[in-house]
PDB file of N, CA and C in Angstrom:
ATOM      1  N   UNK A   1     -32.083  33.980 -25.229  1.00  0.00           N
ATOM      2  CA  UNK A   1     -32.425  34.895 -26.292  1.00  0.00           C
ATOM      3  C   UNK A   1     -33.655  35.687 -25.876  1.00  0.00           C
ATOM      4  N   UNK A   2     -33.795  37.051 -26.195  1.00  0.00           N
ATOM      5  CA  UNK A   2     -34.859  37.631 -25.846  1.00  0.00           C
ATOM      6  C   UNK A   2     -35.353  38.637 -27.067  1.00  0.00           C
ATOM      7  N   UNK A   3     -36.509  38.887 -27.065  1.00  0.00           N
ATOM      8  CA  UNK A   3     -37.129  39.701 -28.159  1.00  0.00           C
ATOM      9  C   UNK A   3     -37.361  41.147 -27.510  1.00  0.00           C
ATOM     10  N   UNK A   4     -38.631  41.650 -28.344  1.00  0.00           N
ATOM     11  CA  UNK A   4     -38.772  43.299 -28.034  1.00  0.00           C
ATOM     12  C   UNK A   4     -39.898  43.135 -27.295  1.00  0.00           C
ATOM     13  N   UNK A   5     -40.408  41.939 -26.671  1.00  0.00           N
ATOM     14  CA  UNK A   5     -41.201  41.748 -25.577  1.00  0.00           C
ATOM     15  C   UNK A   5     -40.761  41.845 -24.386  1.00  0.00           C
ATOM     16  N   UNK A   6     -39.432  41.322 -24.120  1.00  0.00           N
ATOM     17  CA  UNK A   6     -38.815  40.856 -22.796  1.00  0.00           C
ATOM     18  C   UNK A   6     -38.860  39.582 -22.502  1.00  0.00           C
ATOM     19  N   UNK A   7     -39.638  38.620 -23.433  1.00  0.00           N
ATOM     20  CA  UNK A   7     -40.004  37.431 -23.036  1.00  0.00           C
ATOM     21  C   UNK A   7     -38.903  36.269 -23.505  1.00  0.00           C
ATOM     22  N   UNK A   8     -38.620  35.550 -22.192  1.00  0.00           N
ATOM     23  CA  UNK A   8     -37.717  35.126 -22.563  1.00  0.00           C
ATOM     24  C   UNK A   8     -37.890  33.318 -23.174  1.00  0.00           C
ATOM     25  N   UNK A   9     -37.133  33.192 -24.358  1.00  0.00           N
ATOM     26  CA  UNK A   9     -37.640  31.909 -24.634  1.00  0.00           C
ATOM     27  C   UNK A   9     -37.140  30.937 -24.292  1.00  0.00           C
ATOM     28  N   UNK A  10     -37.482  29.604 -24.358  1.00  0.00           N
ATOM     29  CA  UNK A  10     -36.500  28.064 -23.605  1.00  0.00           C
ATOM     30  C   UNK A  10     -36.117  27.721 -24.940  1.00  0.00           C
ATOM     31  N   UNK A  11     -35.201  26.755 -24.731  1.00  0.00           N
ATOM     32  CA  UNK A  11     -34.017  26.287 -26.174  1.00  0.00           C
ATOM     33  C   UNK A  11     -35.429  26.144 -27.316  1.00  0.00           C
ATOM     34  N   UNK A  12     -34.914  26.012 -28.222  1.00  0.00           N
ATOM     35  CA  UNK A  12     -34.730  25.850 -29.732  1.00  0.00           C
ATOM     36  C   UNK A  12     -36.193  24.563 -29.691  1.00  0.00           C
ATOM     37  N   UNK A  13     -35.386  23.152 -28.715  1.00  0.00           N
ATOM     38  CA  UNK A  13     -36.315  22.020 -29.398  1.00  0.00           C
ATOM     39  C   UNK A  13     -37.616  22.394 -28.051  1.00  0.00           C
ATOM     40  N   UNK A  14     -37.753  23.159 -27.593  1.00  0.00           N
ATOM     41  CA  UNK A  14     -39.369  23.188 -26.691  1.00  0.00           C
ATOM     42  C   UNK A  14     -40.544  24.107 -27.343  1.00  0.00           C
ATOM     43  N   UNK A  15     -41.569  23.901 -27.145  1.00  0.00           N
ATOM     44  CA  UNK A  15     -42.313  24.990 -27.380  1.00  0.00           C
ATOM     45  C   UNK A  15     -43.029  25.313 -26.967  1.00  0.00           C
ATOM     46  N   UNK A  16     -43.170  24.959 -25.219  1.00  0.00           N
ATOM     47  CA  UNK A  16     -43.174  26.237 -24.573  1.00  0.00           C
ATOM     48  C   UNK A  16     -42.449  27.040 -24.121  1.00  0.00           C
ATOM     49  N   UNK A  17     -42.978  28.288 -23.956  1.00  0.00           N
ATOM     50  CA  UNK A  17     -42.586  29.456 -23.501  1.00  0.00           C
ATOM     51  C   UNK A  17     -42.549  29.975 -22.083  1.00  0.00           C
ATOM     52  N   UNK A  18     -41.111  30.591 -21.973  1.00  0.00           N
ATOM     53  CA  UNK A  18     -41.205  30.463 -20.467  1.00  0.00           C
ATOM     54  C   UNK A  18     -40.871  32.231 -20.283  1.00  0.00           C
ATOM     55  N   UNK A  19     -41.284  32.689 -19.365  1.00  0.00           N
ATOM     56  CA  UNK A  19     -40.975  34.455 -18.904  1.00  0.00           C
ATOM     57  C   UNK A  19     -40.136  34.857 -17.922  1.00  0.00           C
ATOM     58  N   UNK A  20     -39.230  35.853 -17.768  1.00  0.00           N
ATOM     59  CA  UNK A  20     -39.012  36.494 -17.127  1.00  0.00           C
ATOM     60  C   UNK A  20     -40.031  37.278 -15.750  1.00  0.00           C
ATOM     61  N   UNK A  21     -39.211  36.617 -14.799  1.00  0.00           N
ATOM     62  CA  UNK A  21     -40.156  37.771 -13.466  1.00  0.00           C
ATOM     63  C   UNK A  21     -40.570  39.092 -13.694  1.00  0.00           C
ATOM     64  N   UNK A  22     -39.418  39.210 -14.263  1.00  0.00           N
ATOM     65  CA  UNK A  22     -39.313  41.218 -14.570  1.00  0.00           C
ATOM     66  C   UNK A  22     -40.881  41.387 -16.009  1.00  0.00           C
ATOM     67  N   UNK A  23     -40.577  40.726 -16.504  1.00  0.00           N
ATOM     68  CA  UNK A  23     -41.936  40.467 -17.660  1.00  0.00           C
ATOM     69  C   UNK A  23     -42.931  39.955 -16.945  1.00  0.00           C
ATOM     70  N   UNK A  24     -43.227  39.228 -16.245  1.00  0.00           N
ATOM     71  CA  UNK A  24     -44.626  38.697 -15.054  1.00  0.00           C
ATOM     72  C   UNK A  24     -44.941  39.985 -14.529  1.00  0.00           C
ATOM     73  N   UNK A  25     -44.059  40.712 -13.650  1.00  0.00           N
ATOM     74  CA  UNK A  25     -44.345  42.160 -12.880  1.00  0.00           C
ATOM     75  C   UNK A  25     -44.810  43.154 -13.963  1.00  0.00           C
ATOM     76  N   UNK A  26     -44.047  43.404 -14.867  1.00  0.00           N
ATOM     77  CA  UNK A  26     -44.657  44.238 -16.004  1.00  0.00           C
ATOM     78  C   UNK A  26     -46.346  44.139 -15.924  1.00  0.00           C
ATOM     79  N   UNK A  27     -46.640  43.237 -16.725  1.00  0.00           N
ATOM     80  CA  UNK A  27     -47.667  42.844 -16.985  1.00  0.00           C
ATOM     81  C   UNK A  27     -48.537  43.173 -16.061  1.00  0.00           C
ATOM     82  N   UNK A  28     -48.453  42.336 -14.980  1.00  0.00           N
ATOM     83  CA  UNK A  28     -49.250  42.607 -13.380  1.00  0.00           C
ATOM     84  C   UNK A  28     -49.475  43.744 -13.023  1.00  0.00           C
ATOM     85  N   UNK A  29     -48.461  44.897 -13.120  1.00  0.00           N
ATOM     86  CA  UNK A  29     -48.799  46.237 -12.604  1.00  0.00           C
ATOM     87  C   UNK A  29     -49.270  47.000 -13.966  1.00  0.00           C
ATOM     88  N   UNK A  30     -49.408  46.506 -14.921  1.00  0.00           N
ATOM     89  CA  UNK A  30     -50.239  47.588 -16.192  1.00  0.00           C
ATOM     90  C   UNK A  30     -51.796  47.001 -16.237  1.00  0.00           C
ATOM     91  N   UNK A  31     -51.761  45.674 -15.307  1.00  0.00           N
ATOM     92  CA  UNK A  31     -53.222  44.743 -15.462  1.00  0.00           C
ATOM     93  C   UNK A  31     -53.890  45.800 -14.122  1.00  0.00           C
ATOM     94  N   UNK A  32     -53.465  46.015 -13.469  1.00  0.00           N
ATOM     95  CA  UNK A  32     -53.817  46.617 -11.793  1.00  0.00           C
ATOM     96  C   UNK A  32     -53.437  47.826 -12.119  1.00  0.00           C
ATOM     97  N   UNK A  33     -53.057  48.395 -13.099  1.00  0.00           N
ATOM     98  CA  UNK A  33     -53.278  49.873 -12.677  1.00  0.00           C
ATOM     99  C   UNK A  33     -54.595  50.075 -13.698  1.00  0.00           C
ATOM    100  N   UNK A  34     -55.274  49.630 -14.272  1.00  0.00           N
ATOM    101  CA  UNK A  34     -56.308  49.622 -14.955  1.00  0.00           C
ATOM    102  C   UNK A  34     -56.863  50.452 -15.953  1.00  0.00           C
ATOM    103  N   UNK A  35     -55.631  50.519 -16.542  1.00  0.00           N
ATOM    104  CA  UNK A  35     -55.363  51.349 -18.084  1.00  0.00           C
ATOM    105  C   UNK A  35     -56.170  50.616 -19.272  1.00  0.00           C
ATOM    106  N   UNK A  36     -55.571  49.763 -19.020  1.00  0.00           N
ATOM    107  CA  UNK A  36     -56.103  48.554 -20.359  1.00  0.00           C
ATOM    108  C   UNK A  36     -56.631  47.073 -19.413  1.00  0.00           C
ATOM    109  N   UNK A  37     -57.841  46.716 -20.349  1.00  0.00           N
ATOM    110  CA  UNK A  37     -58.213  45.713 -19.716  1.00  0.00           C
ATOM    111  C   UNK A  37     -57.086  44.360 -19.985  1.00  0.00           C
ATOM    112  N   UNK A  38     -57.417  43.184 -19.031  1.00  0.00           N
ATOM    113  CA  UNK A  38     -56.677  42.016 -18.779  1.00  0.00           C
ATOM    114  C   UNK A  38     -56.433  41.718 -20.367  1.00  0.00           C
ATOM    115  N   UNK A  39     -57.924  41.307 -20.437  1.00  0.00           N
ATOM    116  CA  UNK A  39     -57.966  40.446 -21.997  1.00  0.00           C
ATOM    117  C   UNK A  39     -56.839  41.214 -22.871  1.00  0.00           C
ATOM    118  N   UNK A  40     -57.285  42.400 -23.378  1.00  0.00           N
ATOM    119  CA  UNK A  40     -56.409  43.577 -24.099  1.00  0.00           C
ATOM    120  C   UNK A  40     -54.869  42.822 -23.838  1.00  0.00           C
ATOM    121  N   UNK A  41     -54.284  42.893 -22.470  1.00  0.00           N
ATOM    122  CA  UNK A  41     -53.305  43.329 -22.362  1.00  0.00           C
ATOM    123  C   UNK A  41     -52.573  41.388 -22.769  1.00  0.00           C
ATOM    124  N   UNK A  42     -53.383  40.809 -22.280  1.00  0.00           N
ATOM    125  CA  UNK A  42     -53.146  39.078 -22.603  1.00  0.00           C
ATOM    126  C   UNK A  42     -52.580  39.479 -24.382  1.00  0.00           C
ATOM    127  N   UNK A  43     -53.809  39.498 -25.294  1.00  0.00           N
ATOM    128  CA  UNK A  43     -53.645  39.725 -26.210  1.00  0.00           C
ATOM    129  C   UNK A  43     -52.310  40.132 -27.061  1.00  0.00           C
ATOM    130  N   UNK A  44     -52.286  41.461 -26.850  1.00  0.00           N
ATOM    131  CA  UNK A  44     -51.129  42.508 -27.329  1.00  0.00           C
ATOM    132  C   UNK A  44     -50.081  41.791 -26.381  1.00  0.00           C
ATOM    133  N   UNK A  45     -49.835  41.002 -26.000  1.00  0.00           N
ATOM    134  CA  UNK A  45     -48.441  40.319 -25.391  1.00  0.00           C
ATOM    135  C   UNK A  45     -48.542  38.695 -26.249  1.00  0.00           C
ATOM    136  N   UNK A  46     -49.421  38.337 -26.833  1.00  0.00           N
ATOM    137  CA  UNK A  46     -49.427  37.133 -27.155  1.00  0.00           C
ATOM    138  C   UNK A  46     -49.317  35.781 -26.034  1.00  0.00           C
ATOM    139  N   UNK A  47     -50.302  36.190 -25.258  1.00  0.00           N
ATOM    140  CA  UNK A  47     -50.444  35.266 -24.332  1.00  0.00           C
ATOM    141  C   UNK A  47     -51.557  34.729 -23.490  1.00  0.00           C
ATOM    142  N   UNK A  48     -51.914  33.732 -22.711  1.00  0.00           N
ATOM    143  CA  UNK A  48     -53.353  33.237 -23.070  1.00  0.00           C
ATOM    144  C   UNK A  48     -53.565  34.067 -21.802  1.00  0.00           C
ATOM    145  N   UNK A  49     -55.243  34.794 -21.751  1.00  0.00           N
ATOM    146  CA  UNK A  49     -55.511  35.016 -20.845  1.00  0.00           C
ATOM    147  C   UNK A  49     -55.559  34.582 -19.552  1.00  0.00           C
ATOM    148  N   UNK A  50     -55.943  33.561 -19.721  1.00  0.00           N
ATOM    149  CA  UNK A  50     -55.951  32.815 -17.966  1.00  0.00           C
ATOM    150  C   UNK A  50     -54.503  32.543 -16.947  1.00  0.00           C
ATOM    151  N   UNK A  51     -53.865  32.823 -18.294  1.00  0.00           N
ATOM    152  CA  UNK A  51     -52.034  32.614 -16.957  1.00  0.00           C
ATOM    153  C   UNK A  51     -51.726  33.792 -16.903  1.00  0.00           C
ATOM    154  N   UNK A  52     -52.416  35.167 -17.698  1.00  0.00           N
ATOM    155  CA  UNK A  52     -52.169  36.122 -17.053  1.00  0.00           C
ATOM    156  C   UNK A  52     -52.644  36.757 -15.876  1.00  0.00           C
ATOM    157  N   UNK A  53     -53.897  36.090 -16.006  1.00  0.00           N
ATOM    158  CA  UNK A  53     -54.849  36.050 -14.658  1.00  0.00           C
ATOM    159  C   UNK A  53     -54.240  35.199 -13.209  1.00  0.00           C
ATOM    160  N   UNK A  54     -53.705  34.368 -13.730  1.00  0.00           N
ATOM    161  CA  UNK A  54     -52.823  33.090 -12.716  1.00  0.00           C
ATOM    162  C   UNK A  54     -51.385  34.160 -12.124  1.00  0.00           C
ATOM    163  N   UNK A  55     -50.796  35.143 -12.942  1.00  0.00           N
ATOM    164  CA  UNK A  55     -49.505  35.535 -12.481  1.00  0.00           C
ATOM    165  C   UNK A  55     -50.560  36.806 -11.751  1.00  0.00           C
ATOM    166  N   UNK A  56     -51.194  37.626 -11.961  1.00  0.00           N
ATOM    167  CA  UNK A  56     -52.293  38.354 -11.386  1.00  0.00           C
ATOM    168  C   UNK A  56     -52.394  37.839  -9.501  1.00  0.00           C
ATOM    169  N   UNK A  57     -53.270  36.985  -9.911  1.00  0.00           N
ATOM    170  CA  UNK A  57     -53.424  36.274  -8.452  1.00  0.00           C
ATOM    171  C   UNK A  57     -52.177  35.581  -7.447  1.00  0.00           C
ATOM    172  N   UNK A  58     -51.904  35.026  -8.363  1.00  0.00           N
ATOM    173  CA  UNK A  58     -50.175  34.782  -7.714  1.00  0.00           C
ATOM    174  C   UNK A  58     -49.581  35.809  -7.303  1.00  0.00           C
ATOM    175  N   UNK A  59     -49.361  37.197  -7.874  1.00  0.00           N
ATOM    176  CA  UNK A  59     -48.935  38.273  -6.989  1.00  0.00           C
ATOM    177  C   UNK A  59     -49.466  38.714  -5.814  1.00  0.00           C
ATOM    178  N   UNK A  60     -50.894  38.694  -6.074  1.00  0.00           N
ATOM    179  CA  UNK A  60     -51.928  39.085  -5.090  1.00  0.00           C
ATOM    180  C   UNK A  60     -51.560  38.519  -3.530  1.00  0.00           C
ATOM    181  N   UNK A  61     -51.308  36.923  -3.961  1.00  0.00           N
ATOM    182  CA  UNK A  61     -50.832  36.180  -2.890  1.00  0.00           C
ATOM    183  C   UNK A  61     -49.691  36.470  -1.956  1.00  0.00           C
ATOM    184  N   UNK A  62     -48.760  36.535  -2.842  1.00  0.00           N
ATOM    185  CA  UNK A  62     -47.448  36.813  -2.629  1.00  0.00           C
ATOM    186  C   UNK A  62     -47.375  38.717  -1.390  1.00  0.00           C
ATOM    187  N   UNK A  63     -48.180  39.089  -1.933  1.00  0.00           N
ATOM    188  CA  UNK A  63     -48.086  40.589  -1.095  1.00  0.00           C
ATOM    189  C   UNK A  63     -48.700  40.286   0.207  1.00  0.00           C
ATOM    190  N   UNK A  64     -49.503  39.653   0.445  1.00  0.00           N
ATOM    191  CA  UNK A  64     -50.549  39.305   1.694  1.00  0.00           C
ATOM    192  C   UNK A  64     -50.030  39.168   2.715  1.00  0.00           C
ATOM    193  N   UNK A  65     -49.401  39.545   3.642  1.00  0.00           N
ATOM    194  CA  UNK A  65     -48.904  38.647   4.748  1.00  0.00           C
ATOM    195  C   UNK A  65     -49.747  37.488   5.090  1.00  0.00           C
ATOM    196  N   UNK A  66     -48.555  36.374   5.684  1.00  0.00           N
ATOM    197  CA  UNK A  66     -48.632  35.261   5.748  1.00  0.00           C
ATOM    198  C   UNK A  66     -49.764  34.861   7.219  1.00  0.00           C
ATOM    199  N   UNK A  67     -49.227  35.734   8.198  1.00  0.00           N
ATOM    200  CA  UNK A  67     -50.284  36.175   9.748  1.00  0.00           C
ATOM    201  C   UNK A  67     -50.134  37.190   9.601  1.00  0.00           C
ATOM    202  N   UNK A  68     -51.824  37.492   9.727  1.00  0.00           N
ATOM    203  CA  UNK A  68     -52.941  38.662   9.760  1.00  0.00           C
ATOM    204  C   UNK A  68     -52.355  39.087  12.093  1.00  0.00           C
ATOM    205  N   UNK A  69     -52.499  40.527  11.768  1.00  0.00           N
ATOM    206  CA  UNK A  69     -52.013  40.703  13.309  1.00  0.00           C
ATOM    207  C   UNK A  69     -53.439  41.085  13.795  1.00  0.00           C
ATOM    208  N   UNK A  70     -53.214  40.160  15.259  1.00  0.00           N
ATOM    209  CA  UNK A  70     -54.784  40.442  16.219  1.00  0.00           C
ATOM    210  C   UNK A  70     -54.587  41.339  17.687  1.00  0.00           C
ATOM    211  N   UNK A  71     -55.630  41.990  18.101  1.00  0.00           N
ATOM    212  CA  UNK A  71     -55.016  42.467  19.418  1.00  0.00           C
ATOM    213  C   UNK A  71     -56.369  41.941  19.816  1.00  0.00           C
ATOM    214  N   UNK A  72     -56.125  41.484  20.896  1.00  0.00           N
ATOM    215  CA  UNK A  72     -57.180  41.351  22.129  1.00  0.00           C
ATOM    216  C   UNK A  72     -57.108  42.405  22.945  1.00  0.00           C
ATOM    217  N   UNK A  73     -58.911  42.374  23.325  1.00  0.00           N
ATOM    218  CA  UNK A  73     -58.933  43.946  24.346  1.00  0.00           C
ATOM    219  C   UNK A  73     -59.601  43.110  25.226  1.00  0.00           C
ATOM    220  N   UNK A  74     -59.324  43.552  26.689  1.00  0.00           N
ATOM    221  CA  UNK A  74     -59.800  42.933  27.844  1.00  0.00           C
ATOM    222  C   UNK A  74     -61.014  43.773  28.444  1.00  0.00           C
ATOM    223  N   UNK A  75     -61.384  44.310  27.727  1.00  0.00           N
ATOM    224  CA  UNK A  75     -62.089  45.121  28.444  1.00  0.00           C
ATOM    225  C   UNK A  75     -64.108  44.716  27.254  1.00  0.00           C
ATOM    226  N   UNK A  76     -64.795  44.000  27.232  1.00  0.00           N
ATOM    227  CA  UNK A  76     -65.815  43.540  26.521  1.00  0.00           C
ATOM    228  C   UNK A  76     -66.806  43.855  27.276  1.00  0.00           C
ATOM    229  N   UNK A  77     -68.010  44.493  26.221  1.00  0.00           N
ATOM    230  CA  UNK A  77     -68.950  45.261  27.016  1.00  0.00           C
ATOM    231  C   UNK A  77     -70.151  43.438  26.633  1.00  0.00           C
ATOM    232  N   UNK A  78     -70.770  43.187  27.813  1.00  0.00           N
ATOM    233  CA  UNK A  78     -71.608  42.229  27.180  1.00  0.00           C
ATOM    234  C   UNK A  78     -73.261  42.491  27.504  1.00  0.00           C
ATOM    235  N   UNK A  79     -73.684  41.968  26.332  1.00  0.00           N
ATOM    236  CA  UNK A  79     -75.172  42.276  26.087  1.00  0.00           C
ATOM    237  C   UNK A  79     -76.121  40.954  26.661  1.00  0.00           C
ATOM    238  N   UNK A  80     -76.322  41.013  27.719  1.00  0.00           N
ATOM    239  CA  UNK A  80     -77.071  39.513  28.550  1.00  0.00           C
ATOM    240  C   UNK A  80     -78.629  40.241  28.299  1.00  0.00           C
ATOM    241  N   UNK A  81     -79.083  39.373  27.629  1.00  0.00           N
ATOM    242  CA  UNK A  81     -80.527  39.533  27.002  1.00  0.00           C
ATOM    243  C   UNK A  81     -81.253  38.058  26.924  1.00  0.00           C
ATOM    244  N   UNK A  82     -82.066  37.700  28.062  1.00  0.00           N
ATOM    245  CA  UNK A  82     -82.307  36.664  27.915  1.00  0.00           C
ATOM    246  C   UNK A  82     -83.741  37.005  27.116  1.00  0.00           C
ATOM    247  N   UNK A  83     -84.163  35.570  26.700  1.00  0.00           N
ATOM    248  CA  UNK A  83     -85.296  35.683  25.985  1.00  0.00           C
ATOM    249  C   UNK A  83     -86.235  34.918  26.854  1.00  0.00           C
ATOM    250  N   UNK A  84     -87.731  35.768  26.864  1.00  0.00           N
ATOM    251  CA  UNK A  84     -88.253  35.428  28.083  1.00  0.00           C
ATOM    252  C   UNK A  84     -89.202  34.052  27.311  1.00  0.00           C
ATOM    253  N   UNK A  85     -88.937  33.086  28.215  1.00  0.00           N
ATOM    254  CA  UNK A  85     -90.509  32.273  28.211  1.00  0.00           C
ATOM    255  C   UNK A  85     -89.553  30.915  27.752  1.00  0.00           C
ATOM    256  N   UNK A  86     -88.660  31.263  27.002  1.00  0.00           N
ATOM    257  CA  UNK A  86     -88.141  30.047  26.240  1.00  0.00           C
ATOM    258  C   UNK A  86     -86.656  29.304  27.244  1.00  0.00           C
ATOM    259  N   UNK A  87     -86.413  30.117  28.327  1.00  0.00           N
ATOM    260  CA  UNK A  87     -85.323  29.524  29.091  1.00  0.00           C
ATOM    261  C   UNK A  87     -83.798  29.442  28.512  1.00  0.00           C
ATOM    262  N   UNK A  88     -83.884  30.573  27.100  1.00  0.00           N
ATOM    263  CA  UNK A  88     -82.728  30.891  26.669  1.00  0.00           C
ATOM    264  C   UNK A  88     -82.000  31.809  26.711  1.00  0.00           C
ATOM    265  N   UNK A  89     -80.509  31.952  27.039  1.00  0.00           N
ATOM    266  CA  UNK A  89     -79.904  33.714  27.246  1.00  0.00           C
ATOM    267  C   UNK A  89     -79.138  33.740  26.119  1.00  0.00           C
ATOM    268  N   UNK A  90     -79.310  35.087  25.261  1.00  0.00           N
ATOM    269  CA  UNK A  90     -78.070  35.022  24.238  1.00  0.00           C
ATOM    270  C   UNK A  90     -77.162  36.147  24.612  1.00  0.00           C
ATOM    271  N   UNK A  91     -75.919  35.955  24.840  1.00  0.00           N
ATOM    272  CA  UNK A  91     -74.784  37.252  24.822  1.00  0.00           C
ATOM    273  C   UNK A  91     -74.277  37.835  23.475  1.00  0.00           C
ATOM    274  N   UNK A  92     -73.821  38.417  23.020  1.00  0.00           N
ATOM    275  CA  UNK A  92     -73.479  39.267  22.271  1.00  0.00           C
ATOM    276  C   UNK A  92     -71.970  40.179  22.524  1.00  0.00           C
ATOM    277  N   UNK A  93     -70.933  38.991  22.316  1.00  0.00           N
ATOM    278  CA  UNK A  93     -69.800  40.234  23.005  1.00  0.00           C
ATOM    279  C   UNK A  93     -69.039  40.365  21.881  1.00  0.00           C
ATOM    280  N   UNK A  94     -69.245  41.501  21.088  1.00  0.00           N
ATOM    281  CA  UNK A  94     -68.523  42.451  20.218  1.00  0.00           C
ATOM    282  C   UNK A  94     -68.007  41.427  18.931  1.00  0.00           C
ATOM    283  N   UNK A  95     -69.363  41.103  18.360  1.00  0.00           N
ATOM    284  CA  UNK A  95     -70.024  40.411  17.224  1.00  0.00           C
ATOM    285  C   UNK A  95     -69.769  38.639  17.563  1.00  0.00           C
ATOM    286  N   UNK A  96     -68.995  38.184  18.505  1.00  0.00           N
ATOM    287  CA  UNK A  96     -69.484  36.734  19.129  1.00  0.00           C
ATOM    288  C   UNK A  96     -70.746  36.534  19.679  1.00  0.00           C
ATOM    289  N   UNK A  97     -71.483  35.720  19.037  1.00  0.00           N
ATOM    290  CA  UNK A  97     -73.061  35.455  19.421  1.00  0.00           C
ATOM    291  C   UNK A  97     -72.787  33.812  20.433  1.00  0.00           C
ATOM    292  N   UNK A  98     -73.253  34.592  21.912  1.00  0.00           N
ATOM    293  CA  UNK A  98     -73.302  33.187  22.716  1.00  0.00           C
ATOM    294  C   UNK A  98     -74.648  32.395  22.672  1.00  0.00           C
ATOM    295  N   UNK A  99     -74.898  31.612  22.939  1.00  0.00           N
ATOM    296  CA  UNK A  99     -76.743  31.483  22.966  1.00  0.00           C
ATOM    297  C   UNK A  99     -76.594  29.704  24.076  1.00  0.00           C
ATOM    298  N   UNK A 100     -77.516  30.092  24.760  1.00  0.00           N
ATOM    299  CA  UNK A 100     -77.246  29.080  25.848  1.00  0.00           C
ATOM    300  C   UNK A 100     -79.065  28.961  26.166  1.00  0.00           C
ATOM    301  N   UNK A 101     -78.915  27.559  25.931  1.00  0.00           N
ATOM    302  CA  UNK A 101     -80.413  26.705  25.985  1.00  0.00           C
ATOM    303  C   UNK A 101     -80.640  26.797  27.324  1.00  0.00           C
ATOM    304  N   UNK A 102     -82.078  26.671  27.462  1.00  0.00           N
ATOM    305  CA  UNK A 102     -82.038  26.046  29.031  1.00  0.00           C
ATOM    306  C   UNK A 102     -81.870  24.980  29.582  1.00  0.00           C
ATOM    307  N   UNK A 103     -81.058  25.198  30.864  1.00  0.00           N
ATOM    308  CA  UNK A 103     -80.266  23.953  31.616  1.00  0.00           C
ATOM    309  C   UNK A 103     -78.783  24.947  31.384  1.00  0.00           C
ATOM    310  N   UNK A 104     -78.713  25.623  31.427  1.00  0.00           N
ATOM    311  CA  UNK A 104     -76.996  25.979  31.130  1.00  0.00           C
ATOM    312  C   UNK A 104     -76.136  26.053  32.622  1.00  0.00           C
ATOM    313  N   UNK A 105     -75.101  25.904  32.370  1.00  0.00           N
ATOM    314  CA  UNK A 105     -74.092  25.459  33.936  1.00  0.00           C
ATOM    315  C   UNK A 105     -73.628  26.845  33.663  1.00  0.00           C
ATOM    316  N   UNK A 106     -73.626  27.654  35.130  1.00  0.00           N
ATOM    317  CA  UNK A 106     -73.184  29.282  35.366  1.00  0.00           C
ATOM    318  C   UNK A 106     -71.606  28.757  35.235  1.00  0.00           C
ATOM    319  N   UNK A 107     -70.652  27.638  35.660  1.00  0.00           N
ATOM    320  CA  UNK A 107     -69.388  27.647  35.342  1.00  0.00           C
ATOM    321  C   UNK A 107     -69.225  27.658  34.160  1.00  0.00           C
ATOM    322  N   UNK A 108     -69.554  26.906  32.857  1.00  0.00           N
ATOM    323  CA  UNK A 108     -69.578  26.584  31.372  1.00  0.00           C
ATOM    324  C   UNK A 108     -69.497  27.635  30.538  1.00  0.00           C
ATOM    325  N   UNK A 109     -70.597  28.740  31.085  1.00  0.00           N
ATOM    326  CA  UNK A 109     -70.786  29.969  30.786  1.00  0.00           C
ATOM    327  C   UNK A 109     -69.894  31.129  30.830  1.00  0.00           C
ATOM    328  N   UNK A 110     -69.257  30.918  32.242  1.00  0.00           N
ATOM    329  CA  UNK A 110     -68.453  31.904  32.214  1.00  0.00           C
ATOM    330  C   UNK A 110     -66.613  31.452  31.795  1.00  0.00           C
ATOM    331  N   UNK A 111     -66.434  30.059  31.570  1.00  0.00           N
ATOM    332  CA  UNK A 111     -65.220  29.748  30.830  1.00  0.00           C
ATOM    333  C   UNK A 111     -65.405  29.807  29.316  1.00  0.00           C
ATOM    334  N   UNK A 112     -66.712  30.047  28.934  1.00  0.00           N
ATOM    335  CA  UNK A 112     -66.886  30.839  27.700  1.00  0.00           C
ATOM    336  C   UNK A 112     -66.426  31.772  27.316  1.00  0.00           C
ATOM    337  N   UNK A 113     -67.170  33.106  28.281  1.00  0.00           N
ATOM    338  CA  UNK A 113     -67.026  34.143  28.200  1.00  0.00           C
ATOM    339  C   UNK A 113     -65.228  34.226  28.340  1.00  0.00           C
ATOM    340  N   UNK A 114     -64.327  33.465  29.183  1.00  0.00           N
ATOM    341  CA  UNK A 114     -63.174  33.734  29.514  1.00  0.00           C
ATOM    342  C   UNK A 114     -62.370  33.754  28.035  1.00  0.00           C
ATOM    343  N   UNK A 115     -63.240  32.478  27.837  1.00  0.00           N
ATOM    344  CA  UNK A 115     -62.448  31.816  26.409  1.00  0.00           C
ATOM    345  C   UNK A 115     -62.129  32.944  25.207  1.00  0.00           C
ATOM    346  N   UNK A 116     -63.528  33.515  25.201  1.00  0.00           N
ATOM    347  CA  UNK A 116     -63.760  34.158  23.752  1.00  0.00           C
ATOM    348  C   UNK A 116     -62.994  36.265  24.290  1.00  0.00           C
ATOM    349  N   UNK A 117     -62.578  36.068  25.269  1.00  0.00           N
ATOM    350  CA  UNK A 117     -61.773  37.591  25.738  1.00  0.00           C
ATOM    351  C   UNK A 117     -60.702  36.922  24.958  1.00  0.00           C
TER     352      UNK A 117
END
């Protein structure tokens, strides 16, 4: 059975209320196009704010891809700046901060650097 909401109800002996997707999306894209505020729109639907906020974020989710795409560039400009007096070098390769105490092994260092290309 459905009303002049769209909302669709569960039998007779429950009382909760259960919705239509097509009524979740409604909602979601009149909350995000930012006509009327959340609360407002909770309201004038008869429904509690916070699960409209919950189907909100739940969409949010749902659009995201699942893997974010990376490219590696082989080509890293590096910033060797040691700091004098203290026997420490810090690199800087294209917002990776290396920082190497003194005593550092020149192999360790540079399977670093390999690592983080």
């Amino acid at each position: 059975m459905q009303d002049s909401n769209k909302r669709e109800l569960a039998s007779p002996g429950r009382t909760r209320r259960t919705f239509t997707k097509q009524f979740k999306a409604d909602l979601v894209a009149q909350a995000n196009s930012g006509t009327v505020s959340v609360s407002q729109l909770a309201i004038d639907h008869r429904i509690n704010t916070n699960q409209l906020r919950k189907w909100i974020a739940d969409a949010k989710r749902k659009s995201l891809p699942a893997i974010l795409p990376v490219s590696v560039n082989d080509e890293v400009a590096i910033d060797q700046t040691p700091m004098v007096g203290s026997g420490m070098m810090e690199m800087n390769m294209d917002g990776v901060m290396l920082r190497f105490h003194s005593g550092w092994d020149p192999q360790v260092v540079a399977t670093l650097i390999k690592a983080c290309r």
